[in-house]
N, C-alpha and C. Protein backbone atom coordinates (compact mmCIF):
# COMPACT_ATOMS: atom_id res chain seq x y z
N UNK A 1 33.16 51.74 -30.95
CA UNK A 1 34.29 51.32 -31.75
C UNK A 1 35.43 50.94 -30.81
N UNK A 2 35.99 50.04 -31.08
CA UNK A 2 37.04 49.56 -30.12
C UNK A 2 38.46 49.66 -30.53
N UNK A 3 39.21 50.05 -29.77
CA UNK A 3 40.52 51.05 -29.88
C UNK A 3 41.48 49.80 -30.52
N UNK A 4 42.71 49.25 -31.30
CA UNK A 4 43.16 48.88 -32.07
C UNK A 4 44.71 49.60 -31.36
N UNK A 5 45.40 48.44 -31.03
CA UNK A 5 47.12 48.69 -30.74
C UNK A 5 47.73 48.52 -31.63
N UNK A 6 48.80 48.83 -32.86
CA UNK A 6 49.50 48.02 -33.16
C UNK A 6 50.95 48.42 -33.05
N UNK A 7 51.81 47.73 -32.90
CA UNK A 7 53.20 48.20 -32.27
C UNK A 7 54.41 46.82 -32.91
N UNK A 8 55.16 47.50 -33.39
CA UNK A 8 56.31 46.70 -34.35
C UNK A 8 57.97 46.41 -33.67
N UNK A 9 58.27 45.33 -34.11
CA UNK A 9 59.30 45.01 -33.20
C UNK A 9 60.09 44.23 -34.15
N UNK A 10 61.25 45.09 -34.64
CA UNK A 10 62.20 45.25 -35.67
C UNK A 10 63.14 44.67 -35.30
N UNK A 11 63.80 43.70 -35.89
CA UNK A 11 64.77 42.31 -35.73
C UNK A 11 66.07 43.51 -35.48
N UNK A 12 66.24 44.50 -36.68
CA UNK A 12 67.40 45.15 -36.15
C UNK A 12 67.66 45.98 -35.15
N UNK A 13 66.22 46.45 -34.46
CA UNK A 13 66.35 47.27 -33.16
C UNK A 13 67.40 46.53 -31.84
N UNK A 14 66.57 45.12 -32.08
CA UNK A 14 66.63 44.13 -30.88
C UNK A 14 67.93 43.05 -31.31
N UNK A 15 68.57 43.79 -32.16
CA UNK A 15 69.70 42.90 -32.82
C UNK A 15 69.74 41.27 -33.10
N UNK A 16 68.37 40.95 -32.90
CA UNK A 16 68.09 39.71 -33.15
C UNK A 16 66.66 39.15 -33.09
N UNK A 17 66.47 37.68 -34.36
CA UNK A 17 65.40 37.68 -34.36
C UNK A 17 64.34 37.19 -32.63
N UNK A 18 65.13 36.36 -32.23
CA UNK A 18 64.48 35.67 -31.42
C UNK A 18 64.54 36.74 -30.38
N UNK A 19 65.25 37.85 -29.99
CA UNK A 19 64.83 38.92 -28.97
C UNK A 19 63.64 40.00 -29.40
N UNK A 20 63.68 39.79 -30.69
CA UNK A 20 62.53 40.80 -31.15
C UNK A 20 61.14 39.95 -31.02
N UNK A 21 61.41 38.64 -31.47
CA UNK A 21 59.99 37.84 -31.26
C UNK A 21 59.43 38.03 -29.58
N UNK A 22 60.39 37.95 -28.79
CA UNK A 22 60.28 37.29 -26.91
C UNK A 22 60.27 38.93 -26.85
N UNK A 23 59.91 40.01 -27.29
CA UNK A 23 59.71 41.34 -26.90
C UNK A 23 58.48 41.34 -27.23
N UNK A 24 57.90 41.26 -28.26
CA UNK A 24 56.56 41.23 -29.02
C UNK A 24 55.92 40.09 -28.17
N UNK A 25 56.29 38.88 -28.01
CA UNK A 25 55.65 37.87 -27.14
C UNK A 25 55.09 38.15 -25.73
N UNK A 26 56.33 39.09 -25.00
CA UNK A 26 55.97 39.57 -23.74
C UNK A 26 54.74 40.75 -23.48
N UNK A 27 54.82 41.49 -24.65
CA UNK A 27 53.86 42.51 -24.70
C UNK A 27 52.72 41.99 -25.26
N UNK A 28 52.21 40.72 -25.68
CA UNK A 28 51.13 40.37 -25.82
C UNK A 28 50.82 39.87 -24.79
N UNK A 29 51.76 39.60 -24.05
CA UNK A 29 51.21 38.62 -22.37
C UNK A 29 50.25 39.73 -21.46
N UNK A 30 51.76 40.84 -21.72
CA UNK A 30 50.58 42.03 -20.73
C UNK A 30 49.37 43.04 -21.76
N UNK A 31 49.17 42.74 -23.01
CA UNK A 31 47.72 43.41 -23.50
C UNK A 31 46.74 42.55 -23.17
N UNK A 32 46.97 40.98 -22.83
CA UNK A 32 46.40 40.11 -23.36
C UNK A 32 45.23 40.12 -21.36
N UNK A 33 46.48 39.97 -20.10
CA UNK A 33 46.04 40.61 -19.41
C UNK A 33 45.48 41.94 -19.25
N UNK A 34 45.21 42.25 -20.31
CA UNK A 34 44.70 43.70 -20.14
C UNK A 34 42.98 43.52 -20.75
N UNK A 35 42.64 42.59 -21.22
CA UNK A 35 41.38 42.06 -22.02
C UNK A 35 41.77 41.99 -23.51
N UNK A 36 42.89 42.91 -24.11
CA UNK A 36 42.95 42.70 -25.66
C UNK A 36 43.17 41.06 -26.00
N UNK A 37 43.13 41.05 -27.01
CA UNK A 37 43.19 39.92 -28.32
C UNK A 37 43.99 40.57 -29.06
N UNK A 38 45.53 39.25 -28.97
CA UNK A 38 46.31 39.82 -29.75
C UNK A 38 46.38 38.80 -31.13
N UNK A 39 46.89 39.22 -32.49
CA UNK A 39 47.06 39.05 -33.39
C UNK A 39 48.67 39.09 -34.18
N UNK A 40 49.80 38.43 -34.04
CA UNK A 40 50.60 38.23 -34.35
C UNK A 40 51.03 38.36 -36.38
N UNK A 41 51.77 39.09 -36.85
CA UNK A 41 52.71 39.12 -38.19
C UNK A 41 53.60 38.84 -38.08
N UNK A 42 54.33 38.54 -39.22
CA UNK A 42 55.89 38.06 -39.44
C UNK A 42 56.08 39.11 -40.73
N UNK A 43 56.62 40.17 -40.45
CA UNK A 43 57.15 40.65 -42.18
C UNK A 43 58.66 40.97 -42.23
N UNK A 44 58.79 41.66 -43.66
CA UNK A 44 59.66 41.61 -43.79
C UNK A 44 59.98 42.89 -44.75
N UNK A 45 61.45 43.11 -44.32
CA UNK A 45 61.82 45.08 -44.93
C UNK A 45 62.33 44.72 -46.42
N UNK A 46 62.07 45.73 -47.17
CA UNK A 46 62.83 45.74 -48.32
C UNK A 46 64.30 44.83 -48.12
N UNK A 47 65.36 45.34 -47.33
CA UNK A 47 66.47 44.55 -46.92
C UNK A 47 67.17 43.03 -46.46
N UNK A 48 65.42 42.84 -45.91
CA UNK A 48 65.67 41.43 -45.95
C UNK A 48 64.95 41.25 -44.17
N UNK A 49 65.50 42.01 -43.47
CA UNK A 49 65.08 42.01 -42.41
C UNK A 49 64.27 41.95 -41.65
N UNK A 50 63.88 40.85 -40.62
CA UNK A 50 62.43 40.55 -40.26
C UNK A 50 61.73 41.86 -39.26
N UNK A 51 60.65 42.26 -39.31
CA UNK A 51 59.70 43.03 -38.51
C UNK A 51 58.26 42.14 -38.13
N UNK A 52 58.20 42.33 -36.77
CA UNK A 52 57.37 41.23 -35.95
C UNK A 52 56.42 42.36 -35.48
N UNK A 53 55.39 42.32 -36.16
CA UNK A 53 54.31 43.20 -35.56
C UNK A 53 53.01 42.31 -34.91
N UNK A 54 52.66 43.14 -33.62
CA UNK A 54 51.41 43.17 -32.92
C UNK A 54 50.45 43.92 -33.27
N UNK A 55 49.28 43.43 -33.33
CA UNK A 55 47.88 43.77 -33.36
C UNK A 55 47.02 43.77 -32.44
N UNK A 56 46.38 44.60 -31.40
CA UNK A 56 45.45 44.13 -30.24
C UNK A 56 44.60 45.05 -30.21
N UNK A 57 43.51 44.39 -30.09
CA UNK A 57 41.57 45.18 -30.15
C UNK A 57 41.35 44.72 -28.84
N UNK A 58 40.28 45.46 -28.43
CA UNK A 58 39.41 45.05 -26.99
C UNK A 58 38.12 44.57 -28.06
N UNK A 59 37.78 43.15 -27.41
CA UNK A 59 36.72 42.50 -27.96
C UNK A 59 35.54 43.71 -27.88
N UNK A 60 33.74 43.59 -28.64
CA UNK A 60 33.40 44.58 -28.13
C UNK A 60 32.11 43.45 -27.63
N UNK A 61 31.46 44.75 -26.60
CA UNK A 61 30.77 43.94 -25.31
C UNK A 61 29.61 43.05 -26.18
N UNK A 62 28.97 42.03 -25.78
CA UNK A 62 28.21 41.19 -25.96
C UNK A 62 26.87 42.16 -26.37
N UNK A 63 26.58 42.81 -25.64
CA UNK A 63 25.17 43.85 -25.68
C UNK A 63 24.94 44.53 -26.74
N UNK A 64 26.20 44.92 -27.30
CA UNK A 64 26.64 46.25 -28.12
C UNK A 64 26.40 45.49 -29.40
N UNK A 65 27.06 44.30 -29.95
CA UNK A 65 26.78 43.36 -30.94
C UNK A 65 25.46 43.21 -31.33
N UNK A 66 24.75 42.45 -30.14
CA UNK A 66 23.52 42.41 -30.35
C UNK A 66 22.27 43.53 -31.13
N UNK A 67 22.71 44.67 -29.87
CA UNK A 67 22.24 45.86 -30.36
C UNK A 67 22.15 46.13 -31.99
N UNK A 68 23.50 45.92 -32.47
CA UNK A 68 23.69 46.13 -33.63
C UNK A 68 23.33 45.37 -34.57
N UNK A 69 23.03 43.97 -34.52
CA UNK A 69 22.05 43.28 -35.17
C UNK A 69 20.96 43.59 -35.34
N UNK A 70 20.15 43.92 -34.33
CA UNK A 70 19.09 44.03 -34.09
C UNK A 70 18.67 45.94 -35.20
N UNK A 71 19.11 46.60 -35.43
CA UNK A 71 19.58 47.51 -35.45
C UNK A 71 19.62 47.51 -37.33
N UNK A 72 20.19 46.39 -37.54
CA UNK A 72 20.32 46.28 -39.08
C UNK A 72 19.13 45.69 -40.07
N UNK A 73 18.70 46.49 -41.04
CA UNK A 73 17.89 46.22 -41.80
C UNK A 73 17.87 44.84 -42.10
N UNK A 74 16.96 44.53 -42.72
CA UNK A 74 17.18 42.63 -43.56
C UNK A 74 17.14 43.58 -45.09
N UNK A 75 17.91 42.98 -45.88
CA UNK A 75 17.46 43.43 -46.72
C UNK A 75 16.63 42.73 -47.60
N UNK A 76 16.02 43.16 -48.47
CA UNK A 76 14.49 42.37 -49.58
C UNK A 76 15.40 41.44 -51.04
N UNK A 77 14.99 40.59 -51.13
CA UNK A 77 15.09 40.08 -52.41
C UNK A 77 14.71 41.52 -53.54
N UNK A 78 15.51 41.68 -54.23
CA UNK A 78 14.73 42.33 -55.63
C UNK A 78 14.09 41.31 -56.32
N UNK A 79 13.08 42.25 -57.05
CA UNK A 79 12.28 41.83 -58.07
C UNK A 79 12.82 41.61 -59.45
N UNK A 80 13.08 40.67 -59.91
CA UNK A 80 13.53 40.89 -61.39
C UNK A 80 11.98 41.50 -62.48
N UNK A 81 12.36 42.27 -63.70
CA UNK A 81 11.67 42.33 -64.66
C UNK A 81 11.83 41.58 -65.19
N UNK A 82 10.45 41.92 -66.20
CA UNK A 82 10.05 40.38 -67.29
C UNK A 82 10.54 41.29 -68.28
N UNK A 83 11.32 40.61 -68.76
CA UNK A 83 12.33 40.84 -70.38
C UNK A 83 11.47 41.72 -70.86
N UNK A 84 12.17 43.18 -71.87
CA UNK A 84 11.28 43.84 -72.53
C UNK A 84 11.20 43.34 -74.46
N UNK A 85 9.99 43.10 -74.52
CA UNK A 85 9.67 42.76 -75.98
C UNK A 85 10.63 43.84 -77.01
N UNK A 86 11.20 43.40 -77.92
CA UNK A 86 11.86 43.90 -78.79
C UNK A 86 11.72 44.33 -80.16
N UNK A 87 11.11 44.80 -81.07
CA UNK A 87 10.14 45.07 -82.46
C UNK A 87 11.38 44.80 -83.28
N UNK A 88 10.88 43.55 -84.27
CA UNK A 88 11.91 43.50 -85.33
C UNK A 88 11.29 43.88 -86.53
N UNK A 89 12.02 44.72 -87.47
CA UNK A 89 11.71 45.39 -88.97
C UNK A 89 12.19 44.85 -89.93
């Protein structure tokens, strides 16, 4: 299972939007050197106020995928039944 960052960067911490974005921007530079894949939000607080959250996973290894294909059942078509006859009186 591969470990999952996520870390928020609040327009009012950073007293502004564009310092909160270029904070969140910079810290994806260094997860991103780190092997994560980052994933970028834009939200927003009850108040109005923007919150810029990061998301970053470590991809998982090529082998491990496979494995896990390999690993998973197929599953079968079901069989349908043939309609059951009904007795009318």
């Amino acid at each position: 299972m591969s470990k999952t960052i996520q870390e928020v960067f609040p327009e009012l911490v950073w007293n502004d939007e564009l310092e909160a974005k270029a904070a969140r921007d910079r810290r994806a530079v260094e997860l991103q050197e780190q092997g994560y894949i980052c994933v970028y939000e834009n939200l927003f607080t009850v108040a109005g106020y923007r919150v810029f959250l990061l998301k970053a996973s470590r991809p998982e290894p090529i082998e491990k995928l496979e494995a896990s294909r390999k690993g998973r059942a197929i599953p079968r078509p079901r069989r349908s039944r043939p309609p059951q006859a009904f007795e009318e009186r």
